[in-house]
N, C-alpha and C. Protein backbone atom coordinates (compact mmCIF):
# COMPACT_ATOMS: atom_id res chain seq x y z
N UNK A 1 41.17 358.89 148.99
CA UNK A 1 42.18 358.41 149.92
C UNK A 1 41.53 358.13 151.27
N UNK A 2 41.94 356.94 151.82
CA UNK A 2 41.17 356.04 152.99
C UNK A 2 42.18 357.30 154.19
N UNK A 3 41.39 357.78 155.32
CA UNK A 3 41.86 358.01 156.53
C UNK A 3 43.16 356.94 156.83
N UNK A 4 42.79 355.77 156.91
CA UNK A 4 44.80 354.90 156.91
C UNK A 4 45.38 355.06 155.94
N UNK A 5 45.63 356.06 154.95
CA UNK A 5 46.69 355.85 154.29
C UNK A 5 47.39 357.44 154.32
N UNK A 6 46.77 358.55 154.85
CA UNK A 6 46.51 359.72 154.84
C UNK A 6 47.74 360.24 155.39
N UNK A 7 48.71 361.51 154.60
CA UNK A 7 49.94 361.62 155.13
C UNK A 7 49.31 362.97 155.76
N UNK A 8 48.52 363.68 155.77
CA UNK A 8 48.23 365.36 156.44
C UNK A 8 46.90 365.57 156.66
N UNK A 9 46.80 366.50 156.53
CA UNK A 9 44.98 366.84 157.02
C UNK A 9 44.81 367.47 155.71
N UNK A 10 45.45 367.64 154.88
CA UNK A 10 45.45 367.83 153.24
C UNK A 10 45.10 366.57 152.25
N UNK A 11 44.25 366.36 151.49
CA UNK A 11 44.31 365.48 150.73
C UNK A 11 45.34 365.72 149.14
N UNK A 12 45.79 364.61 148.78
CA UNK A 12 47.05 364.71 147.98
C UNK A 12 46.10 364.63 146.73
N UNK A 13 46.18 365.52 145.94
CA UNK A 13 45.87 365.14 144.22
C UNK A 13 46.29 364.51 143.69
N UNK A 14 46.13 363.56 142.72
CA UNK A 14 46.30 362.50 141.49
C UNK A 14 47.90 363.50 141.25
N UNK A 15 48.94 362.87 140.96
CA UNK A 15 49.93 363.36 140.31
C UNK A 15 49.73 363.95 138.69
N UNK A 16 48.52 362.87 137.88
CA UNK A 16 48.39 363.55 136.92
C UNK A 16 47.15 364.47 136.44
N UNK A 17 46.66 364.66 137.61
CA UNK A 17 45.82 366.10 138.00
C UNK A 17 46.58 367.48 137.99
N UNK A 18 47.92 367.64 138.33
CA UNK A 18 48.76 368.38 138.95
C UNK A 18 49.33 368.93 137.82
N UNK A 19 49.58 370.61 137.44
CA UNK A 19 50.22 371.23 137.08
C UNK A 19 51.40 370.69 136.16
N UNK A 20 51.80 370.53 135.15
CA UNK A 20 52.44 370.00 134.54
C UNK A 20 54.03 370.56 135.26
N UNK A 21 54.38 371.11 135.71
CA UNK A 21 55.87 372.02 136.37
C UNK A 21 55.77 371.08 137.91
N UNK A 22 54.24 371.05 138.45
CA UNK A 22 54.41 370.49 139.68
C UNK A 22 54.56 368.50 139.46
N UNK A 23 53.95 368.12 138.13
CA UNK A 23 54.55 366.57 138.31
C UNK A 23 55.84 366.56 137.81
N UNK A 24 56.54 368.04 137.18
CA UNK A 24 57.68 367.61 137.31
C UNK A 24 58.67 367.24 138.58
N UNK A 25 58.57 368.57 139.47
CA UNK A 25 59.08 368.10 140.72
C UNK A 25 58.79 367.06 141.28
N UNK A 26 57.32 366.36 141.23
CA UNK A 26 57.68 365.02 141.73
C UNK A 26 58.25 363.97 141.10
N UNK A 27 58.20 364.06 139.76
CA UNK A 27 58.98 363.12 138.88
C UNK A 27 60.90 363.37 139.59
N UNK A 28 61.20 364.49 139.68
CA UNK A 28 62.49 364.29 139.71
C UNK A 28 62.69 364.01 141.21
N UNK A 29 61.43 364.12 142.48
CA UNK A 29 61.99 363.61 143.84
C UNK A 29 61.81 362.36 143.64
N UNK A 30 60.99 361.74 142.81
CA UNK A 30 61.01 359.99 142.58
C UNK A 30 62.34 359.83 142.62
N UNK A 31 62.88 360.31 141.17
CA UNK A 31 64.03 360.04 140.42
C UNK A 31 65.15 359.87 141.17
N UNK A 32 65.50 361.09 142.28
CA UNK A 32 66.72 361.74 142.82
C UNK A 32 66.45 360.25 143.85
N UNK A 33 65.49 360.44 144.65
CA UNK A 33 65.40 360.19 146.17
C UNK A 33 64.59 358.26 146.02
N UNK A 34 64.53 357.92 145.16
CA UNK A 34 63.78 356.78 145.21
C UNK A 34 61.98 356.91 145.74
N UNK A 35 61.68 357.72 145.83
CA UNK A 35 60.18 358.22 146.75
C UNK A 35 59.77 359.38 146.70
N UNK A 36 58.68 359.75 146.89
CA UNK A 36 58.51 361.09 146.83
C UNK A 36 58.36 361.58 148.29
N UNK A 37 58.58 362.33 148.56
CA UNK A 37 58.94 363.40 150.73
C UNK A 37 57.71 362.80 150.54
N UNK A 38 57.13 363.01 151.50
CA UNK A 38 55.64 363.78 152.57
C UNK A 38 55.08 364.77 152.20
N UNK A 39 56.61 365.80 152.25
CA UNK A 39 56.65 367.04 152.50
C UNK A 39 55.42 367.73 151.04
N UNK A 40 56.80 367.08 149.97
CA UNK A 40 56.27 367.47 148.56
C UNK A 40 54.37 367.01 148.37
N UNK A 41 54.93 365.81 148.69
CA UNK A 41 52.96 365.13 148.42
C UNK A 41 51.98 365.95 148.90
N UNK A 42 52.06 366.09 150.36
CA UNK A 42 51.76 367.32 150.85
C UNK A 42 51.20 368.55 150.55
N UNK A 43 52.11 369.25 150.36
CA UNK A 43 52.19 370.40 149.73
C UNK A 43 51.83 370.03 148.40
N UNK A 44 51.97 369.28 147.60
CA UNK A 44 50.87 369.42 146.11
C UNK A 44 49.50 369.96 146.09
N UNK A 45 48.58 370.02 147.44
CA UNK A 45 47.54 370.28 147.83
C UNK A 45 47.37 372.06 147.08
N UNK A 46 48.73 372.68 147.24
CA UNK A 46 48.60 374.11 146.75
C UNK A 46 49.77 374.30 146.00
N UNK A 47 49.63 373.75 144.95
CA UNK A 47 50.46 374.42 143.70
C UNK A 47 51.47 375.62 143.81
N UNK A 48 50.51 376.61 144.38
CA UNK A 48 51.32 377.98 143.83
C UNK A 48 52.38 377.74 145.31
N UNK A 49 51.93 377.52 146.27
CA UNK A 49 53.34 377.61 147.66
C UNK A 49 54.19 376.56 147.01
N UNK A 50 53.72 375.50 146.59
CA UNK A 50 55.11 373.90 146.35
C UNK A 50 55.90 375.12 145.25
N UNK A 51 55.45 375.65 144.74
CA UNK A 51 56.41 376.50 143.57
C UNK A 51 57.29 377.29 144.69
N UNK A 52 56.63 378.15 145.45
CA UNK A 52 57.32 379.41 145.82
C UNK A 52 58.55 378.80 146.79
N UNK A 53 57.69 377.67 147.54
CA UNK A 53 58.64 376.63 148.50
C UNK A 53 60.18 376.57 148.32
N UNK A 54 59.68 375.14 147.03
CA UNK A 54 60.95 375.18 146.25
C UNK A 54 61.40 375.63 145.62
N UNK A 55 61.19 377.14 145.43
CA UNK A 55 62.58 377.90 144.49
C UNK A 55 62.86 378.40 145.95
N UNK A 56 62.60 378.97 147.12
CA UNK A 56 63.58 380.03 147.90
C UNK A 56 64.20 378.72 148.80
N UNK A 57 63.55 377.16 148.55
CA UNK A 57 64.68 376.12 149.20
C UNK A 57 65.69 376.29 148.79
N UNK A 58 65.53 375.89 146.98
CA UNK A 58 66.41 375.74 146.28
C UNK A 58 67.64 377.24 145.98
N UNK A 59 66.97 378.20 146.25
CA UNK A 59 67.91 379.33 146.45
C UNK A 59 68.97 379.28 147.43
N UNK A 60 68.15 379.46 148.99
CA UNK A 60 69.41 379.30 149.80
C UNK A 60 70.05 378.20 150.10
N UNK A 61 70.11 376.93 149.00
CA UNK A 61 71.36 375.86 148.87
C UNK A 61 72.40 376.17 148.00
N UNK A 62 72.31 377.43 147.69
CA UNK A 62 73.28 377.85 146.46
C UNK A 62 74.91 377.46 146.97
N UNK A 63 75.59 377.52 146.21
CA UNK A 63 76.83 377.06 146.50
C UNK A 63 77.33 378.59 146.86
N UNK A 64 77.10 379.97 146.96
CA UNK A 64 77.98 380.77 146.91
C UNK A 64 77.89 381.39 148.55
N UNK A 65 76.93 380.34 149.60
CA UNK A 65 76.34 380.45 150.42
C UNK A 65 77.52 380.50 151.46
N UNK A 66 78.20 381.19 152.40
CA UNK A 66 79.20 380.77 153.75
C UNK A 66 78.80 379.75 154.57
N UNK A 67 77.06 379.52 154.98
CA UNK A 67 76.57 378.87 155.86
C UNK A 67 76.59 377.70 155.03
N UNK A 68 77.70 376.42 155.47
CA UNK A 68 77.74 375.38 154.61
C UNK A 68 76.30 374.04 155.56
N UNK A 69 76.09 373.10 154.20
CA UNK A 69 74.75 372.29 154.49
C UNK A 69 74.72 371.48 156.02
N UNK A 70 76.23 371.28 156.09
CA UNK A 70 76.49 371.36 157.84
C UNK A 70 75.17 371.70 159.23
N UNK A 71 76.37 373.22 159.07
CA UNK A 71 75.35 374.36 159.89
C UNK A 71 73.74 374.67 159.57
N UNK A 72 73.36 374.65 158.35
CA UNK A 72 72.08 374.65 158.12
C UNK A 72 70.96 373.41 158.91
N UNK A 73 71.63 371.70 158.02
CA UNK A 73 71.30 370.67 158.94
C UNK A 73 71.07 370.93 160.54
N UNK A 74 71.85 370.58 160.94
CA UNK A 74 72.25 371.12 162.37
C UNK A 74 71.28 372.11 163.16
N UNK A 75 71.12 373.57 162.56
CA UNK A 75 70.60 373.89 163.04
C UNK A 75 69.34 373.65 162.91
N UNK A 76 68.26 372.97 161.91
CA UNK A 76 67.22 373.15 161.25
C UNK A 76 66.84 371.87 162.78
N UNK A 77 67.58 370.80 162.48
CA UNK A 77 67.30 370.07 163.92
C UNK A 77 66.81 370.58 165.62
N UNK A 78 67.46 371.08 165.77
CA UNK A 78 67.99 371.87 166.68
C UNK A 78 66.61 372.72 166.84
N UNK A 79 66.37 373.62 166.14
CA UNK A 79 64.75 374.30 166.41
C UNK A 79 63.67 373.81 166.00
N UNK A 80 63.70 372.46 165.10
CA UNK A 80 62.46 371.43 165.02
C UNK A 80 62.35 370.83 165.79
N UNK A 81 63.41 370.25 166.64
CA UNK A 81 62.92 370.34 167.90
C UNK A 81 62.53 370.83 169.47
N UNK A 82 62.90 371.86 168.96
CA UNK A 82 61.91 373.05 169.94
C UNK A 82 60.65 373.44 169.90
N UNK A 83 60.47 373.48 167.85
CA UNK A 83 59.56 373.26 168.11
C UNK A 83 58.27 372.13 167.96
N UNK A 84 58.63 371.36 167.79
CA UNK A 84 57.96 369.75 167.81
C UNK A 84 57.36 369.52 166.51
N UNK A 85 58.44 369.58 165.47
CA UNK A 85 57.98 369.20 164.38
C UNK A 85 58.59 368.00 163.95
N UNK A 86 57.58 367.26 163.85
CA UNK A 86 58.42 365.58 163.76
C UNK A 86 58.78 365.32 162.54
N UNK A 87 58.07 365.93 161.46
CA UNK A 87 58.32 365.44 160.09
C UNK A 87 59.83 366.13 159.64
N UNK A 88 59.73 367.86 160.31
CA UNK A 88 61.39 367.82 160.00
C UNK A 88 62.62 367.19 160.73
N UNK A 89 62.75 366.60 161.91
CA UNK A 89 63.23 366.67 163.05
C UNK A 89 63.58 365.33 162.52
N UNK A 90 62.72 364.30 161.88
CA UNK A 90 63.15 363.11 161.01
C UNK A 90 63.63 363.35 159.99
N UNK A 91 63.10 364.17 158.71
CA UNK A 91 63.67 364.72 157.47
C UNK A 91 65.60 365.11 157.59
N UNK A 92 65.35 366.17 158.10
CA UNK A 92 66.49 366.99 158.36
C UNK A 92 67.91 366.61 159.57
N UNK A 93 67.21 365.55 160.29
CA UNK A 93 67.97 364.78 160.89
C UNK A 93 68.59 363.25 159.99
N UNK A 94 67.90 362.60 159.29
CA UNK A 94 68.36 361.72 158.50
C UNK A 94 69.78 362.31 157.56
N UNK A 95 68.92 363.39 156.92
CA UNK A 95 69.92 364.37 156.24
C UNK A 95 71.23 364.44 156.88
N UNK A 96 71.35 365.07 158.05
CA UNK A 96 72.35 365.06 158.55
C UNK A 96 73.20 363.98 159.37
N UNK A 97 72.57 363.05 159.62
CA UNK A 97 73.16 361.74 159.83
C UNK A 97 73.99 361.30 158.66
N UNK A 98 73.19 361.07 157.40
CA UNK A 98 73.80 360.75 156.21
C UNK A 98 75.20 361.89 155.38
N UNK A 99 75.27 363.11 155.93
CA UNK A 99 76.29 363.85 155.51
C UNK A 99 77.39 363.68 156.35
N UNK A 100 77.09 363.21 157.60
CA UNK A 100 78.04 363.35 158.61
C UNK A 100 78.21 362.05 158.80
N UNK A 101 78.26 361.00 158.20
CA UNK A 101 78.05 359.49 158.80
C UNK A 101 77.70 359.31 160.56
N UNK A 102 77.22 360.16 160.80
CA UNK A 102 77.25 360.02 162.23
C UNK A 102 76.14 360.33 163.21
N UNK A 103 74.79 359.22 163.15
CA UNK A 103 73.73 359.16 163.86
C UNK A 103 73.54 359.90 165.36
N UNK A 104 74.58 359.47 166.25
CA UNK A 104 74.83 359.78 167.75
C UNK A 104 74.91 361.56 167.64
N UNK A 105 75.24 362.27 166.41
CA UNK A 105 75.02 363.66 167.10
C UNK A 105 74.23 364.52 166.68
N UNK A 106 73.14 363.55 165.88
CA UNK A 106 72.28 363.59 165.56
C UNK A 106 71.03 363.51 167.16
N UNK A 107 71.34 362.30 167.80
CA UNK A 107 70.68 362.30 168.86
C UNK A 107 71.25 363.23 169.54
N UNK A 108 72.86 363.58 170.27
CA UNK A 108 72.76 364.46 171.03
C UNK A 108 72.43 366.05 170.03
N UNK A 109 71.81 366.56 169.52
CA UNK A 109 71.35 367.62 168.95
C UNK A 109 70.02 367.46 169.47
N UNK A 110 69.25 366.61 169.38
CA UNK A 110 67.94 366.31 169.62
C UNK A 110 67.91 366.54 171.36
N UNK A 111 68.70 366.12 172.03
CA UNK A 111 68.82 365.92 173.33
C UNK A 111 68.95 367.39 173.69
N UNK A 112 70.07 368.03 173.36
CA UNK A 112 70.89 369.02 174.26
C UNK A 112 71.76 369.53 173.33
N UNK A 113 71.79 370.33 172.11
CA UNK A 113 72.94 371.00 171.49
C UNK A 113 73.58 371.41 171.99
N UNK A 114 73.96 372.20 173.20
CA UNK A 114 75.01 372.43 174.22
C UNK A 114 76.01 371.73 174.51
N UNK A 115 75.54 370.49 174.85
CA UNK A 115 76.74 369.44 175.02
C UNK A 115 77.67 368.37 173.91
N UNK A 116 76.67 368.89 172.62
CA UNK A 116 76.85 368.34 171.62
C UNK A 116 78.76 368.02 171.02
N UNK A 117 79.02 367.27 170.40
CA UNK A 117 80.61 367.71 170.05
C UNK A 117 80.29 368.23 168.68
N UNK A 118 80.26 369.42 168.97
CA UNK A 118 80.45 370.37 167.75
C UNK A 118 81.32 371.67 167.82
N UNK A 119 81.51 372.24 166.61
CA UNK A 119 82.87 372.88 166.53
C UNK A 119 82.10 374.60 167.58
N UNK A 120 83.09 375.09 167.96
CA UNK A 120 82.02 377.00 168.25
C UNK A 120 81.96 377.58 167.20
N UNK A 121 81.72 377.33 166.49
CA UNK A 121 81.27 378.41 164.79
C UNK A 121 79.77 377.47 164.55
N UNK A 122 79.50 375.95 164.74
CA UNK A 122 78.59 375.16 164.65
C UNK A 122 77.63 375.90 165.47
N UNK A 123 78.49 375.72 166.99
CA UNK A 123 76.99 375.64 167.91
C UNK A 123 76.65 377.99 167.90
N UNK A 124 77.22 378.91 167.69
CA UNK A 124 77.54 380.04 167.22
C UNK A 124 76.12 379.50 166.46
N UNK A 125 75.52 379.36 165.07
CA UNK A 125 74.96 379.20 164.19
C UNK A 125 73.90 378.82 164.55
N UNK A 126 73.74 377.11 165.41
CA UNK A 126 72.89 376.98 166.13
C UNK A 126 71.62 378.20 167.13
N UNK A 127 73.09 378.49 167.96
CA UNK A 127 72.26 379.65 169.03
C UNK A 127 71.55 380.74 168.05
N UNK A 128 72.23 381.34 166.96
CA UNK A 128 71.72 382.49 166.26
C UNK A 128 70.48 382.04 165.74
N UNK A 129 69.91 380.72 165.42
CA UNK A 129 69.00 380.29 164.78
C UNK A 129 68.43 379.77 165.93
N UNK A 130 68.34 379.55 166.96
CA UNK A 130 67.29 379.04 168.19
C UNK A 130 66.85 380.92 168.39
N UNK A 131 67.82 381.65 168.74
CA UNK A 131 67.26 383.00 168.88
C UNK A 131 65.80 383.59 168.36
N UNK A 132 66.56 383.28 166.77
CA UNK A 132 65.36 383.60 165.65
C UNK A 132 64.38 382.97 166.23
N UNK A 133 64.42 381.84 166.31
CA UNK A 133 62.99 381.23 166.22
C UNK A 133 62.70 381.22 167.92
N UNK A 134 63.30 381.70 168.95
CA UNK A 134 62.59 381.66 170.04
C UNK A 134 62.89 383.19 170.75
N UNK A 135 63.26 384.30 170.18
CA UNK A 135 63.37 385.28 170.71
C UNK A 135 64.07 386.37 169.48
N UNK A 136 62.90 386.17 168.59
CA UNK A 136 63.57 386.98 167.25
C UNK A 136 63.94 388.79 167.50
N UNK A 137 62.96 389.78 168.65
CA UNK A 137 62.62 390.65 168.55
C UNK A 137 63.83 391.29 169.64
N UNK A 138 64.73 390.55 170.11
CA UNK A 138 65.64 390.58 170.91
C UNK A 138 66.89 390.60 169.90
N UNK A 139 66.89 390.27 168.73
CA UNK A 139 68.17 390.16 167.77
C UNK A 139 68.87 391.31 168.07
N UNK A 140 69.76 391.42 168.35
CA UNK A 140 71.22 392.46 168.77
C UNK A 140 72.51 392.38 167.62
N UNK A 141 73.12 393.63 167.92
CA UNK A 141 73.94 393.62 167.03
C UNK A 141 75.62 392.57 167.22
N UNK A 142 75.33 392.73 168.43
CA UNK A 142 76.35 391.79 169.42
C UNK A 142 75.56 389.70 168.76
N UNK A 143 74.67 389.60 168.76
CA UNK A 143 74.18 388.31 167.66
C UNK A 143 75.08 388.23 166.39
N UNK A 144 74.58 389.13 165.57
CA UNK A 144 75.44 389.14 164.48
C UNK A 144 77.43 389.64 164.51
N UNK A 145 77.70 390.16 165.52
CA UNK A 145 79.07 390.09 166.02
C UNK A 145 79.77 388.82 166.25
N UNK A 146 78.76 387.88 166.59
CA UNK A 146 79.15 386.62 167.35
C UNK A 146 79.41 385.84 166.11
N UNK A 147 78.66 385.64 164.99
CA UNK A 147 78.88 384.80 163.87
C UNK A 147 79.72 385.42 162.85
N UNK A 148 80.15 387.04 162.29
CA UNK A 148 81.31 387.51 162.22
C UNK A 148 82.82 387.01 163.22
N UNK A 149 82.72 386.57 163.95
CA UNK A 149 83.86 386.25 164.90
C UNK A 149 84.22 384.77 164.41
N UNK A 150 83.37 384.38 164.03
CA UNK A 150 83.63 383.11 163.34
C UNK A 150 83.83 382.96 162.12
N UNK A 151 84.02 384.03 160.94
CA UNK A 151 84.98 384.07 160.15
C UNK A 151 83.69 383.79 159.04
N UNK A 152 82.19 384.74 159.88
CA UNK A 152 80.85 384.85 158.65
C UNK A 152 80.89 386.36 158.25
N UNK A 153 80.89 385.93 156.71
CA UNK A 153 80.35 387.42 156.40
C UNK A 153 78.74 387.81 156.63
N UNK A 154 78.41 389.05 156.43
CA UNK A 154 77.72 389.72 156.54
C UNK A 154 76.26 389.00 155.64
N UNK A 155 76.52 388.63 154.46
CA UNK A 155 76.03 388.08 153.76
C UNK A 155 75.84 386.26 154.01
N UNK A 156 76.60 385.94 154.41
CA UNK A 156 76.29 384.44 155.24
C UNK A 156 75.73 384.29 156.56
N UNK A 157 75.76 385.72 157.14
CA UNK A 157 74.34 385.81 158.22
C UNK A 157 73.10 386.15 158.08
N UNK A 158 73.05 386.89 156.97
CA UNK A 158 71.58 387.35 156.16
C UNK A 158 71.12 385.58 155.57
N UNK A 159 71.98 384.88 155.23
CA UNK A 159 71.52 383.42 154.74
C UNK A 159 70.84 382.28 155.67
N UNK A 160 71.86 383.21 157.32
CA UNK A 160 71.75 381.91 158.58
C UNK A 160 70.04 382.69 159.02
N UNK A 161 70.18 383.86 158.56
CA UNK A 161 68.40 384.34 159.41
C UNK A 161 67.41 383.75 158.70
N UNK A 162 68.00 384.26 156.94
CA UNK A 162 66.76 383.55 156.25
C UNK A 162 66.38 382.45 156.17
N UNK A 163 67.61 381.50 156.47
CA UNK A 163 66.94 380.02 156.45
C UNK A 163 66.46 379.54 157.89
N UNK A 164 66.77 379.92 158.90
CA UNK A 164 66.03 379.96 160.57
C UNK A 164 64.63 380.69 160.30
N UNK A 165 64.49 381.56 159.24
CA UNK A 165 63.07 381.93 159.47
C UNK A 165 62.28 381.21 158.72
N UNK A 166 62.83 380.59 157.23
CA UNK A 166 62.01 380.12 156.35
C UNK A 166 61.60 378.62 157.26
N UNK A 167 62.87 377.91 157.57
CA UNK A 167 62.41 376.72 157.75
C UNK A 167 61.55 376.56 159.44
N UNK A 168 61.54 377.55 160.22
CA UNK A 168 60.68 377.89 161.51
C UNK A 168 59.10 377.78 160.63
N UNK A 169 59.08 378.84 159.51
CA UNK A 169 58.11 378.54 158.89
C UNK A 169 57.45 377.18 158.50
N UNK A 170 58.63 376.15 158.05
CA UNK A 170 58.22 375.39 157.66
C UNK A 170 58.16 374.41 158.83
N UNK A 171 58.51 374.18 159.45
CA UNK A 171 57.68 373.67 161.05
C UNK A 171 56.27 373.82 161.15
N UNK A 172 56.38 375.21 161.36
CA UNK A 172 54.40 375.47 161.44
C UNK A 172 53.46 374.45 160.32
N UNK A 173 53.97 374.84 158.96
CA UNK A 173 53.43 374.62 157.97
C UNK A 173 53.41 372.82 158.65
N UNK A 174 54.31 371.88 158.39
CA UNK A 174 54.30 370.88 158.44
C UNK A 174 53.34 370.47 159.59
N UNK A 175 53.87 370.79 160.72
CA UNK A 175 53.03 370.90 162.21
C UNK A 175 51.92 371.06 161.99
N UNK A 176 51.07 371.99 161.22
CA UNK A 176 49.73 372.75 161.38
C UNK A 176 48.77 371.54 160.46
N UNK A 177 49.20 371.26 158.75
CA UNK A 177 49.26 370.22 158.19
C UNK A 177 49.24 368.37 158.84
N UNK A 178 50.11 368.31 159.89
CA UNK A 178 50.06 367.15 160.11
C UNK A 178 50.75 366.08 159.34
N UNK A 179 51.83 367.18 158.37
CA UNK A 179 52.76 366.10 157.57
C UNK A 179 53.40 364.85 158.71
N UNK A 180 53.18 363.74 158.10
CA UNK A 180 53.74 362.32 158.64
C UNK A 180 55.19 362.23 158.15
N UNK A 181 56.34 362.37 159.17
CA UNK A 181 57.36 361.29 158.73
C UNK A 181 57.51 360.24 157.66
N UNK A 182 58.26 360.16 157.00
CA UNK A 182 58.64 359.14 155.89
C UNK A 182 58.89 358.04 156.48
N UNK A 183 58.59 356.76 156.13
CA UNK A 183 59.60 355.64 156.58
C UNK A 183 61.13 355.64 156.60
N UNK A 184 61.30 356.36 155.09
CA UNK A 184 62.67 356.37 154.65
C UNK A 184 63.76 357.24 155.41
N UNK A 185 63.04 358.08 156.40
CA UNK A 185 63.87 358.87 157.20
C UNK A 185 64.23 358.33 158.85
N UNK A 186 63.47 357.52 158.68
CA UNK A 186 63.92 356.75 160.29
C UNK A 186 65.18 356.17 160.31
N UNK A 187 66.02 357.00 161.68
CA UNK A 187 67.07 356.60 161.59
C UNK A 187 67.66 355.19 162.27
N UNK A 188 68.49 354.41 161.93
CA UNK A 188 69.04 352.88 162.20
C UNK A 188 69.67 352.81 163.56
């Protein structure tokens, strides 16, 4: 692979080099998504994480989850761009443009979640997940009071930490990597 065509500081393996379980996942992001992420291509570089990746993704999208794909979106924006990860901040913002038909709060999220028009159980979710990822060691019990008040169980805040921590993680990862933005995620 030529330096111009290069999505990371990872070089991508032959798809049919790859783990027979791992060309499945890319067979079915072809399938689903018309393309395969970045993300995935990417990450093919190490087999055993694209596994571990996508099962605890694919876990906390479970349907039995309180924190609906909303609040997750939303917030995942929201601390990708804090912390300057472009590949999610496009990913996860397209995402949520496309669930919400609605680009503009998409930008004001990017801008200023504060002023955003979002519901207080939204921006509640938000703050608990900027916390995590910018002042985790400060978590109070009065934090988790605040998203109980909004009608979260106990168990749908254990979901809002784990996915503020996994996907903070996955910032670094992408960030550190040098995953490139998709075309397909640029928004109109």
């Amino acid at each position: 692979m030529s330096n111009d065509n290069r999505i990371s500081r990872y070089p991508v393996p032959e798809v049919k080099d790859l783990p027979e379980d791992i060309q499945g996942i890319v067979a079915g992001a072809n399938e689903a998504m018309g393309f395969v992420p970045n993300v995935l291509s990417a990450l093919t570089y190490h087999p055993g994480f694209l596994r571990s990746f996508m099962s605890f993704n694919e876990h906390m999208k479970r349907e039995d989850s309180g924190l609906n794909s909303l609040e997750r979106e939303m917030m995942i924006v929201v601390f990708s761009v804090h912390n300057g990860c472009d590949y999610c901040i496009a990913s996860h913002g397209f995402v949520l443009a496309g669930e919400t038909g609605n680009p503009e709060l998409v930008k004001q999220l990017k801008e200023d979640y504060t002023k955003a028009d979002i519901t207080p159980r939204q921006k509640a979710v938000i703050e608990f997940g900027m916390k995590v990822t910018t002042d985790p060691h400060n978590m109070s019990d009065q934090d988790f009071e605040t998203l109980r008040s909004h009608g979260m169980s106990d168990a749908d805040i254990f979901d809002t930490l784990a996915y503020a921590a996994f996907y903070n993680m996955s910032n670094r990862m992408m960030s550190g990597m040098g995953v490139l933005p998709d075309e397909q995620f640029k928004l109109k």
